[in-house]
C-alpha atoms as a PDB file:
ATOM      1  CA  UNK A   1       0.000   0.000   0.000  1.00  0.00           C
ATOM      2  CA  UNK A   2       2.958   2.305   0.772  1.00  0.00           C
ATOM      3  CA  UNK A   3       5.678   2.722  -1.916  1.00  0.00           C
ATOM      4  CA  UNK A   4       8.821   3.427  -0.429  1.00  0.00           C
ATOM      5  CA  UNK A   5      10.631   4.636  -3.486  1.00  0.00           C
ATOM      6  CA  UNK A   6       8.209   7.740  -3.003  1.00  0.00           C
ATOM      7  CA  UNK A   7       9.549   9.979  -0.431  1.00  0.00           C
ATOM      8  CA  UNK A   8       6.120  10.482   0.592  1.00  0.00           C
ATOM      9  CA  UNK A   9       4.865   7.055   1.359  1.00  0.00           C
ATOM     10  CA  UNK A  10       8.680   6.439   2.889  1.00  0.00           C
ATOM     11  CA  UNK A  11       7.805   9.816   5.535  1.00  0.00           C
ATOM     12  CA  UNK A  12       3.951   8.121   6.228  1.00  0.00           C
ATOM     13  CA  UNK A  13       5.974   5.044   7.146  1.00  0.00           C
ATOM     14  CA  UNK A  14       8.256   6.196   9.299  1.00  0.00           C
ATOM     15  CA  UNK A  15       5.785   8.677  11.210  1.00  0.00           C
ATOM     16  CA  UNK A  16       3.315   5.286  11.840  1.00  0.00           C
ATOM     17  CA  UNK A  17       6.456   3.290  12.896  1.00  0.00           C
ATOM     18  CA  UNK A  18       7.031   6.568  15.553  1.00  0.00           C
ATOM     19  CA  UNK A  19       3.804   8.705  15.837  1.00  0.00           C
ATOM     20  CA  UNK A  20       2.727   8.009  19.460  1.00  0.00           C
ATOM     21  CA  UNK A  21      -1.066   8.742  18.944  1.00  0.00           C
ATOM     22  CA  UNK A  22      -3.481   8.447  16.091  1.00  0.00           C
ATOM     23  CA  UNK A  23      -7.077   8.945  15.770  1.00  0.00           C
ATOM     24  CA  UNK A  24      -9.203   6.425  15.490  1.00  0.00           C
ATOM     25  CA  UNK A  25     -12.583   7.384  13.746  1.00  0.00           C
ATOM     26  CA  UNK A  26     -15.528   4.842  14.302  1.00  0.00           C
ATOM     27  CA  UNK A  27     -19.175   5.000  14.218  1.00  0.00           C
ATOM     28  CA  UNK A  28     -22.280   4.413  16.552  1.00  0.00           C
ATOM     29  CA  UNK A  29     -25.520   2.984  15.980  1.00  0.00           C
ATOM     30  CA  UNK A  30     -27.202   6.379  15.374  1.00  0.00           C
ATOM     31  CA  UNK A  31     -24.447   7.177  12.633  1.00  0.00           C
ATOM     32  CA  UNK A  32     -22.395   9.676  14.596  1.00  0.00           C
ATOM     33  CA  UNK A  33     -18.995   9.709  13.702  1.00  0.00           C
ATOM     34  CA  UNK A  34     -16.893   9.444  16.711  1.00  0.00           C
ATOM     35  CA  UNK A  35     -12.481  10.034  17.042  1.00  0.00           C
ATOM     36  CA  UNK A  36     -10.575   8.855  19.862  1.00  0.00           C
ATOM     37  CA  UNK A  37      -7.036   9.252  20.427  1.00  0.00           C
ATOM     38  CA  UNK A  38      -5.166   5.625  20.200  1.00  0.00           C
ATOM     39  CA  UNK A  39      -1.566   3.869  20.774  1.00  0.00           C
ATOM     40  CA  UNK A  40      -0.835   1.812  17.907  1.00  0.00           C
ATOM     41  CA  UNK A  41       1.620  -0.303  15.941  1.00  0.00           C
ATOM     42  CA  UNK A  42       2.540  -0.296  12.837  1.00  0.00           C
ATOM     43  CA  UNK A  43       3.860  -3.249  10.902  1.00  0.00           C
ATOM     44  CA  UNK A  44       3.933  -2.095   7.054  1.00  0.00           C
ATOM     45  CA  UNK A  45       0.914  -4.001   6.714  1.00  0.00           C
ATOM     46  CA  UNK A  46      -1.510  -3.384   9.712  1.00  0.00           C
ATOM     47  CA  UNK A  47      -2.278  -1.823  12.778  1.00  0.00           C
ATOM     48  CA  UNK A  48      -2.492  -3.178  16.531  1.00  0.00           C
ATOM     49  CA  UNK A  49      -4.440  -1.085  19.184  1.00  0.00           C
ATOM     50  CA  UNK A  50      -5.444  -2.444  22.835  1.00  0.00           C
ATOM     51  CA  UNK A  51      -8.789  -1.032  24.199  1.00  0.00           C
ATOM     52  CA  UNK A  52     -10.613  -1.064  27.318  1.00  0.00           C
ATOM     53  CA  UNK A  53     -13.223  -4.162  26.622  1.00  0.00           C
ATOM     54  CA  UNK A  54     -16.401  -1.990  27.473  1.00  0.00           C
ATOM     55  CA  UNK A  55     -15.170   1.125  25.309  1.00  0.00           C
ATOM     56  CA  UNK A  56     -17.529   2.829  22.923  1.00  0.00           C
ATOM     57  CA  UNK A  57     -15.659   2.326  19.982  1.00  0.00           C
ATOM     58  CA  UNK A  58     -15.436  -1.543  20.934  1.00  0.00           C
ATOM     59  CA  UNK A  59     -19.343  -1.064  20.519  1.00  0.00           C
ATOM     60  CA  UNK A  60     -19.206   0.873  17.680  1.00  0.00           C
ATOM     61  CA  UNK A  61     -16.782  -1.362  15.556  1.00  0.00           C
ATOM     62  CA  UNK A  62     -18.876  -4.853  16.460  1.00  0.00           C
ATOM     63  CA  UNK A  63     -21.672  -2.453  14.468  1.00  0.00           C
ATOM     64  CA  UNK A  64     -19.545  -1.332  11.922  1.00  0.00           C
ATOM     65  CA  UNK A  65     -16.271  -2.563  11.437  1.00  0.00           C
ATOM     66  CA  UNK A  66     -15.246   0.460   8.594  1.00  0.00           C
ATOM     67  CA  UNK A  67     -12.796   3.148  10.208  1.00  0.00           C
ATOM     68  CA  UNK A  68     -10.790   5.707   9.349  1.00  0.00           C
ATOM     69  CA  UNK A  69      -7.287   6.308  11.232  1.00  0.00           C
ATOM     70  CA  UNK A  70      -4.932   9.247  10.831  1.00  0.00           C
ATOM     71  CA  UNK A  71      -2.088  10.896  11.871  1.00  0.00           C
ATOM     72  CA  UNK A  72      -2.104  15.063  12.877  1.00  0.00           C
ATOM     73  CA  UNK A  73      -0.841  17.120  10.024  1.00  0.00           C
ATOM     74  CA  UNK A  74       2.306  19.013  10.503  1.00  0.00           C
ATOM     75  CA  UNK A  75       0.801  22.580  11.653  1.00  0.00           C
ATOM     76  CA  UNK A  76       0.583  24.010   8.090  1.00  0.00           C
ATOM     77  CA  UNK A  77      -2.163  21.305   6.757  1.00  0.00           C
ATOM     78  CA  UNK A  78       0.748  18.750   5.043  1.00  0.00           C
ATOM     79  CA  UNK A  79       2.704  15.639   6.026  1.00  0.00           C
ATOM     80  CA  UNK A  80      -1.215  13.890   6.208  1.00  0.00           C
ATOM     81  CA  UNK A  81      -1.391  10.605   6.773  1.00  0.00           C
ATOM     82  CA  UNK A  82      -5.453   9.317   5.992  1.00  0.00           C
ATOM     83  CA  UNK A  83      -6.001   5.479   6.638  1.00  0.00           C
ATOM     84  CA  UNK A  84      -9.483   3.725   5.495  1.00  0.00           C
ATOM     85  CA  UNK A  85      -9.769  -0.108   6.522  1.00  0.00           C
ATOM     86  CA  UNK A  86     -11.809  -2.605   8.168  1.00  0.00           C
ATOM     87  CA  UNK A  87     -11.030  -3.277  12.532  1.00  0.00           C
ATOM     88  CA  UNK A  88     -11.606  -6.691  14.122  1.00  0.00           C
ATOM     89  CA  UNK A  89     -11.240  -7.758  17.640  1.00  0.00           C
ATOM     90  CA  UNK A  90      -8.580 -10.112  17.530  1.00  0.00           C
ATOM     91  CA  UNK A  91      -8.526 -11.957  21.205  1.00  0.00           C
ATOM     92  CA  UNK A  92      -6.061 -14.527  20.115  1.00  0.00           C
ATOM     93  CA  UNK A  93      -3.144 -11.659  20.001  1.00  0.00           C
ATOM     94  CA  UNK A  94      -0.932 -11.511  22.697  1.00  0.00           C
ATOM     95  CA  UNK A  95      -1.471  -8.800  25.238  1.00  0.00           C
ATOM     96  CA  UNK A  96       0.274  -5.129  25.402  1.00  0.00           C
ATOM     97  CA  UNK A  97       3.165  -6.029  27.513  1.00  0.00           C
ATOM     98  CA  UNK A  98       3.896  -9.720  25.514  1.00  0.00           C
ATOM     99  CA  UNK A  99       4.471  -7.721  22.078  1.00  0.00           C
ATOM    100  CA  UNK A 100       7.969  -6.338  22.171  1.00  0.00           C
ATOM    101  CA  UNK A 101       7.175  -3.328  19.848  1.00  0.00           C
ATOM    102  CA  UNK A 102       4.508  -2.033  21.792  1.00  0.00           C
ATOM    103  CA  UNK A 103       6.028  -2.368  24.789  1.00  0.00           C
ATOM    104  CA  UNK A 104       9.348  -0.693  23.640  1.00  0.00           C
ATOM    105  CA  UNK A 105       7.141   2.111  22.173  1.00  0.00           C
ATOM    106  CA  UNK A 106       5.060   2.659  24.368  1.00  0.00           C
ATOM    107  CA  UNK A 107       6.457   1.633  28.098  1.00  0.00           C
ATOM    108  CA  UNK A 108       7.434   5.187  29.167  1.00  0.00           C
ATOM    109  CA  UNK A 109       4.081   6.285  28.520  1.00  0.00           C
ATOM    110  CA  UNK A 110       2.868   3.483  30.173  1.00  0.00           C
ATOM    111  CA  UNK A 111       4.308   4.280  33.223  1.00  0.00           C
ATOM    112  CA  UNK A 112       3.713   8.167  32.933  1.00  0.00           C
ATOM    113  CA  UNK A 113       0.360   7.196  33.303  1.00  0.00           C
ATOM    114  CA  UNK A 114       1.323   5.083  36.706  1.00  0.00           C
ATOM    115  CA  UNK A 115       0.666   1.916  35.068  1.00  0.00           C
ATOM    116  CA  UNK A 116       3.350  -0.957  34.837  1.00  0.00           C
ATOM    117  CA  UNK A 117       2.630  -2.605  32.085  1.00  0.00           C
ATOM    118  CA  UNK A 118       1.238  -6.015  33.610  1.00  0.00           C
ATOM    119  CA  UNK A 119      -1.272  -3.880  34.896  1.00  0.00           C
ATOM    120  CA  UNK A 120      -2.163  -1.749  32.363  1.00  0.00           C
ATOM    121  CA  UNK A 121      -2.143  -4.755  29.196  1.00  0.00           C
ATOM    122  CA  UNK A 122      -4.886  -6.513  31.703  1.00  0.00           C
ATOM    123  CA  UNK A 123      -6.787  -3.011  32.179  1.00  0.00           C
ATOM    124  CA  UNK A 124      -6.578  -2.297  28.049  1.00  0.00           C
ATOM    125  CA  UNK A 125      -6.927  -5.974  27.365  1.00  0.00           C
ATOM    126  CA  UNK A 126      -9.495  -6.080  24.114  1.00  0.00           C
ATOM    127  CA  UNK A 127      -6.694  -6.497  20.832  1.00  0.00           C
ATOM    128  CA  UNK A 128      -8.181  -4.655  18.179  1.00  0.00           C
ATOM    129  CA  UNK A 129      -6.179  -4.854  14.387  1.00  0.00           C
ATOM    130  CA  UNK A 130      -7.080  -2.691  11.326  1.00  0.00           C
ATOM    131  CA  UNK A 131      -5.900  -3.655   8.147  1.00  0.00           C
ATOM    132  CA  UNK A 132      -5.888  -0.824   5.649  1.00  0.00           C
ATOM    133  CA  UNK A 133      -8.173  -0.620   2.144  1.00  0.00           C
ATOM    134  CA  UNK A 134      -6.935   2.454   1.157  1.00  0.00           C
ATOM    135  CA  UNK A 135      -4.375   5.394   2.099  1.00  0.00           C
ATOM    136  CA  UNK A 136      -3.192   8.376   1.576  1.00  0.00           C
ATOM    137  CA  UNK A 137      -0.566  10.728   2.290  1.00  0.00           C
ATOM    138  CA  UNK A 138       0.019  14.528   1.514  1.00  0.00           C
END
């Protein structure tokens, strides 16, 4: 989906490989649109979020599993990264703190919060991957 040999798609690679948060569009039952900030990792070919199990967007997606992700812009409305696909809850993945990139990505934050991450993969325990349709970077 991403062409490295365009500098573009190479920069939307490397900012989902670093990028701490991304937005995570779903929607509810009464068609509202609704964003929520989310850790994530990127693999080249799909993303892997951890969610509280009773979180509205766990709702939302067993409704409609069509999302949108994205990445902030850089200030000046460029440097977008736009990310259509399709989420499932995937409870055979291991949790937060058994996947090495997650952890090393996201462990500080972890324990900014005041989490360890033990603690914290059993509190955001629902596995959640999105695997891209379409993207697009600007």
């Amino acid at each position: 989906m991403l062409d490295p040999s365009k500098p573009a798609h190479a920069r939307a690679d490397q900012r989902l490989r670093s990028e701490q948060i991304a937005w995570l569009t779903t929607v509810r039952a009464d068609g509202q649109a609704q964003a929520s900030p989310v850790w994530f990792l990127w693999d080249g070919e799909t993303f892997l979020l951890y969610s509280q199990p009773d979180a509205q967007k766990v709702r939302n997606l067993a409704a409609n599993p069509k999302v949108s992700l994205h990445l902030g812009d850089d200030g000046s409305g460029g440097d977008v990264v736009s990310v259509e696909g399709t989420a499932t809850v995937e409870p055979g993945t291991p949790r937060a703190d058994r996947v090495d990139g997650y952890l090393a990505k996201y462990q500080a934050a972890i324990e900014a919060l005041g989490y360890e991450p033990g603690p914290f993969a059993r509190t955001y325990s629902l596995a959640i991957r999105v695997r891209p349709t379409r993207m697009r970077v600007w």
